[in-house]
C-alpha atoms as a PDB file:
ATOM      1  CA  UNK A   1     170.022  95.062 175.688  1.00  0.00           C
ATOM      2  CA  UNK A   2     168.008  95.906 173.032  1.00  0.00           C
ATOM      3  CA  UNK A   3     165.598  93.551 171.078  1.00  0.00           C
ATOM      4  CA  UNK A   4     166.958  93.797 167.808  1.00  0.00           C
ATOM      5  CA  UNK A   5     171.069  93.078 168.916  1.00  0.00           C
ATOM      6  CA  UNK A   6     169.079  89.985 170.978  1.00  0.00           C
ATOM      7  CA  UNK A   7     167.764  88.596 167.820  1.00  0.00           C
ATOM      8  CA  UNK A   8     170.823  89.451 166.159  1.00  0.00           C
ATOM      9  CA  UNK A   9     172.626  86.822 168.536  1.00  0.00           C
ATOM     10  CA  UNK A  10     169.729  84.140 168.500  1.00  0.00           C
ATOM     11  CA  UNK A  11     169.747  84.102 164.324  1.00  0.00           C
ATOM     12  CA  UNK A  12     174.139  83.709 164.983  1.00  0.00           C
ATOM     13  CA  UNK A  13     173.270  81.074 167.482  1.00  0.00           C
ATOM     14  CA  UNK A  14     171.176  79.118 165.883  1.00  0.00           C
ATOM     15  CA  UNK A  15     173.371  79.228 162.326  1.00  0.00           C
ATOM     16  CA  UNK A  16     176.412  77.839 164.658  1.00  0.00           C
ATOM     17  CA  UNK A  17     174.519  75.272 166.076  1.00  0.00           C
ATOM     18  CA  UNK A  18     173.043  73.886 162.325  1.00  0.00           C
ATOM     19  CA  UNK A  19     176.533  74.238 161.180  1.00  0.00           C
ATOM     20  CA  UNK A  20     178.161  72.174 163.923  1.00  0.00           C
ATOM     21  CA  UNK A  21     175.260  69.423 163.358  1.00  0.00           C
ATOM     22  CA  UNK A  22     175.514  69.466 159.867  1.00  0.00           C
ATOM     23  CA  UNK A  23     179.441  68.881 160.335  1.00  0.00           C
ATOM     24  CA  UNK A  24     178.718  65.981 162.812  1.00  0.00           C
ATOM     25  CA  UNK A  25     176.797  64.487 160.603  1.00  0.00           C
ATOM     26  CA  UNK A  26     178.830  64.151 157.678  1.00  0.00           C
ATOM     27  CA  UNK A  27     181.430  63.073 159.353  1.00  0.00           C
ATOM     28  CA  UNK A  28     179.321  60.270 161.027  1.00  0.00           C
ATOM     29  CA  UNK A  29     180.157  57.015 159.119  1.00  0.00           C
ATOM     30  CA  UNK A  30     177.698  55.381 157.221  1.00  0.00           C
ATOM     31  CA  UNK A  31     175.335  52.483 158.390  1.00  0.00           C
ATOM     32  CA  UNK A  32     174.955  49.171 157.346  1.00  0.00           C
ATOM     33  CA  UNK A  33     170.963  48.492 156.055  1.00  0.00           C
ATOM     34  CA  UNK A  34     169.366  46.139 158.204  1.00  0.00           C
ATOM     35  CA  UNK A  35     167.005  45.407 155.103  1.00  0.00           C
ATOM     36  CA  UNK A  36     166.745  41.669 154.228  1.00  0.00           C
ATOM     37  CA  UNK A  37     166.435  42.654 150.416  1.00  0.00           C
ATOM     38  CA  UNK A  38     169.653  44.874 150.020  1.00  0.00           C
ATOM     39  CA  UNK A  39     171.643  42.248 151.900  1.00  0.00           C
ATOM     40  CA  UNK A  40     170.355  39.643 149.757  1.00  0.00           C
ATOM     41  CA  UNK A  41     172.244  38.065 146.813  1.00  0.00           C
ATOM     42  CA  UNK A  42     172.352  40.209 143.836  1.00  0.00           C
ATOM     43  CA  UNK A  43     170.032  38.720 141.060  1.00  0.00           C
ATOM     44  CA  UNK A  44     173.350  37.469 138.678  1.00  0.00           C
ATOM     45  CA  UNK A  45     173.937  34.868 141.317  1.00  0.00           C
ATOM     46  CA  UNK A  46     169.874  33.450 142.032  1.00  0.00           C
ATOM     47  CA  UNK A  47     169.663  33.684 137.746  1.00  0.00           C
ATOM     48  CA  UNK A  48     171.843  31.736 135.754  1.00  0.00           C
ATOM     49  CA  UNK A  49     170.530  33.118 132.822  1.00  0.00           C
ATOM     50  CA  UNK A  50     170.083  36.657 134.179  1.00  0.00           C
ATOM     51  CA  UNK A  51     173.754  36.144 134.386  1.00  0.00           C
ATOM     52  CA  UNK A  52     174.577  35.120 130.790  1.00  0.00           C
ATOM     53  CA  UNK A  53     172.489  37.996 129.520  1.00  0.00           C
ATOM     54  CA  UNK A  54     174.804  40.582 131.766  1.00  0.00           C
ATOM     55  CA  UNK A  55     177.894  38.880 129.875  1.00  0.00           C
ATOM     56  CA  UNK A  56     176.399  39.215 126.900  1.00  0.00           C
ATOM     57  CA  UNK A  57     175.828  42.536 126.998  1.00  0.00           C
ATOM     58  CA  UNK A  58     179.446  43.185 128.546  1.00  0.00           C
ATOM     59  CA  UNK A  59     180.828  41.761 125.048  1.00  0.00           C
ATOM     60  CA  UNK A  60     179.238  44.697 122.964  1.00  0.00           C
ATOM     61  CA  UNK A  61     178.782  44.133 119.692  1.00  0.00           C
ATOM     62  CA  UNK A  62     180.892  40.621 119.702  1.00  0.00           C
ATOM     63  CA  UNK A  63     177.764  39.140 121.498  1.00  0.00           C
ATOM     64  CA  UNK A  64     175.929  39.049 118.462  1.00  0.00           C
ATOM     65  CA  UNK A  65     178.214  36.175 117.233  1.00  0.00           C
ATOM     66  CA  UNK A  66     178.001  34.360 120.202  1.00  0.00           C
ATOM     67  CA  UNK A  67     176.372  31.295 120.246  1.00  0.00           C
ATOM     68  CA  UNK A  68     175.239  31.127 123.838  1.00  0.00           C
ATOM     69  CA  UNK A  69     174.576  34.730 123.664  1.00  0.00           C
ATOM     70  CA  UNK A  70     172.222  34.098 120.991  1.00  0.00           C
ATOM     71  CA  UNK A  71     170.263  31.154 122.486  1.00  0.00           C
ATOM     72  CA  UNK A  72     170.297  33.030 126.077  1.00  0.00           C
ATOM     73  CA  UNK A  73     168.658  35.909 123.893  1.00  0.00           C
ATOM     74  CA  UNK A  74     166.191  33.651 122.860  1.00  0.00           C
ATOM     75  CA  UNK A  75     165.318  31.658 126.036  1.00  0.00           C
ATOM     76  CA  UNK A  76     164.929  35.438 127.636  1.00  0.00           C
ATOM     77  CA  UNK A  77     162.360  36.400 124.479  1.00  0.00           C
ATOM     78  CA  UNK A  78     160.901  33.111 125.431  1.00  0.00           C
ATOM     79  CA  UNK A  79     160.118  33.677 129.139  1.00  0.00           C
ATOM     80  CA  UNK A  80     159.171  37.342 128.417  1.00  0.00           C
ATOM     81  CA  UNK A  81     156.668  36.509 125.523  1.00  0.00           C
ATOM     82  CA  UNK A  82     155.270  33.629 127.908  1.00  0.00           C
ATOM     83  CA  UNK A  83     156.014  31.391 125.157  1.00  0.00           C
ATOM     84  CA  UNK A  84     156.395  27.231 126.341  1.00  0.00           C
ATOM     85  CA  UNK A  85     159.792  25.772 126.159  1.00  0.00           C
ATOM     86  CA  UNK A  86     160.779  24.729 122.702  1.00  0.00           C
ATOM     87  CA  UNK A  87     161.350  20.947 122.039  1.00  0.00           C
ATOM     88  CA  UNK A  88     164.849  20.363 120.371  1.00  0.00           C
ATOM     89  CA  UNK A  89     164.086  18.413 116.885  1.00  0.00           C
ATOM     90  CA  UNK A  90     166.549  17.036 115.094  1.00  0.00           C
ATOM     91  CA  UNK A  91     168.574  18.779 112.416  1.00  0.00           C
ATOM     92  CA  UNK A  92     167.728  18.482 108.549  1.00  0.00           C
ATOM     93  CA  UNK A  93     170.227  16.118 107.016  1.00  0.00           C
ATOM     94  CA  UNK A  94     170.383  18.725 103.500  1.00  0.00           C
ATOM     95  CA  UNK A  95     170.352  22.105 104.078  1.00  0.00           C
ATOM     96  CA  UNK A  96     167.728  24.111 102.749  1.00  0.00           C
ATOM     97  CA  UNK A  97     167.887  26.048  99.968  1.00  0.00           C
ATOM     98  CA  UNK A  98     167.954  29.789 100.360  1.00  0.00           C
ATOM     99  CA  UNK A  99     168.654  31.336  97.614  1.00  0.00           C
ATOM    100  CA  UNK A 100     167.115  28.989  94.609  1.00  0.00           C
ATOM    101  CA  UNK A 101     168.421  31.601  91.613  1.00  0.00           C
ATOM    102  CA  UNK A 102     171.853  31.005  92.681  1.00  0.00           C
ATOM    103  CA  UNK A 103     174.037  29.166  90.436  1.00  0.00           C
ATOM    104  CA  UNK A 104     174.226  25.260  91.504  1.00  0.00           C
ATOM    105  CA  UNK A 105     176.897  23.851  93.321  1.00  0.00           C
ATOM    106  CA  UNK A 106     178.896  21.292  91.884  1.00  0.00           C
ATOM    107  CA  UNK A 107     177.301  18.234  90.619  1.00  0.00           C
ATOM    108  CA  UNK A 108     174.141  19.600  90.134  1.00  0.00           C
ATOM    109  CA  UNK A 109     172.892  21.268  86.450  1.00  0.00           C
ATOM    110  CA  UNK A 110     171.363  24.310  85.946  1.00  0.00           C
ATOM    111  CA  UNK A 111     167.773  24.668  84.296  1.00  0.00           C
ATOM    112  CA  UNK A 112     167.938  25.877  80.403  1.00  0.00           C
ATOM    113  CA  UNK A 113     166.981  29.363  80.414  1.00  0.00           C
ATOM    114  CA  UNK A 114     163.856  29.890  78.314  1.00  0.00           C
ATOM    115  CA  UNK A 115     164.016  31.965  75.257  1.00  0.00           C
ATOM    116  CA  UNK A 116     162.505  35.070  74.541  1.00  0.00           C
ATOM    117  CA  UNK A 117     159.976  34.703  71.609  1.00  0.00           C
ATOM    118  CA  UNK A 118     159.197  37.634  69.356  1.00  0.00           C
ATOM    119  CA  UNK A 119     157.512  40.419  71.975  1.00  0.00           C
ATOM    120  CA  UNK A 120     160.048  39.633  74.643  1.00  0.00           C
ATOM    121  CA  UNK A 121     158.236  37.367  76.769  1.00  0.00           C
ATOM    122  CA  UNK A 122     158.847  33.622  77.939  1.00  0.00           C
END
């Protein structure tokens, strides 16, 4: 036989065989990992709040109105910022006014608006 038909049938052999191997392994199922950290819980069930924050962001743009959306926000900003836990104080009994150039509610009177004097101040 002649060297280069010998080679020939080595390079054919050896494709079959990496073939056949690569077919056997694909077809092999696939295993389990024996690592303690993939089999653990996922972190949604350890983290209550972890949790609420994957709801919340499941709700889209509706999570912005959410009330416990909104205060899980804020308890995440806490932890992140390292900030201590806030104390709950009580509420204000009047609401604060936000907008003091707004006409007054009912019951209350309105300031007299000053009048311009001859260059157009007050």
């Amino acid at each position: 036989m002649d060297g280069k038909t010998l080679a020939r049938i080595g390079a054919i052999i050896f494709v079959a065989l990496a073939i056949t191997a690569t077919a056997i392994e694909m077809n092999r199922p696939a295993e389990q990992p024996d690592d303690p950290v993939t089999l653990a819980q996922p972190v949604t069930a350890r983290d209550p709040l972890r949790a609420e924050l994957v709801r919340c962001s499941e709700l889209g743009e509706a999570g912005g109105r959410d009330a416990s959306c909104l205060h899980a926000w804020a308890e995440n900003r806490r932890h992140f910022l390292g900030q201590p836990a806030l104390v709950a104080s009580p509420a204000p009994t009047a609401p604060a006014t936000l907008f003091p150039s707004a006409p007054p509610s009912a019951g209350e009177t309105a300031p007299k608006p000053s009048t311009p004097d001859q260059n157009g101040s007050r």
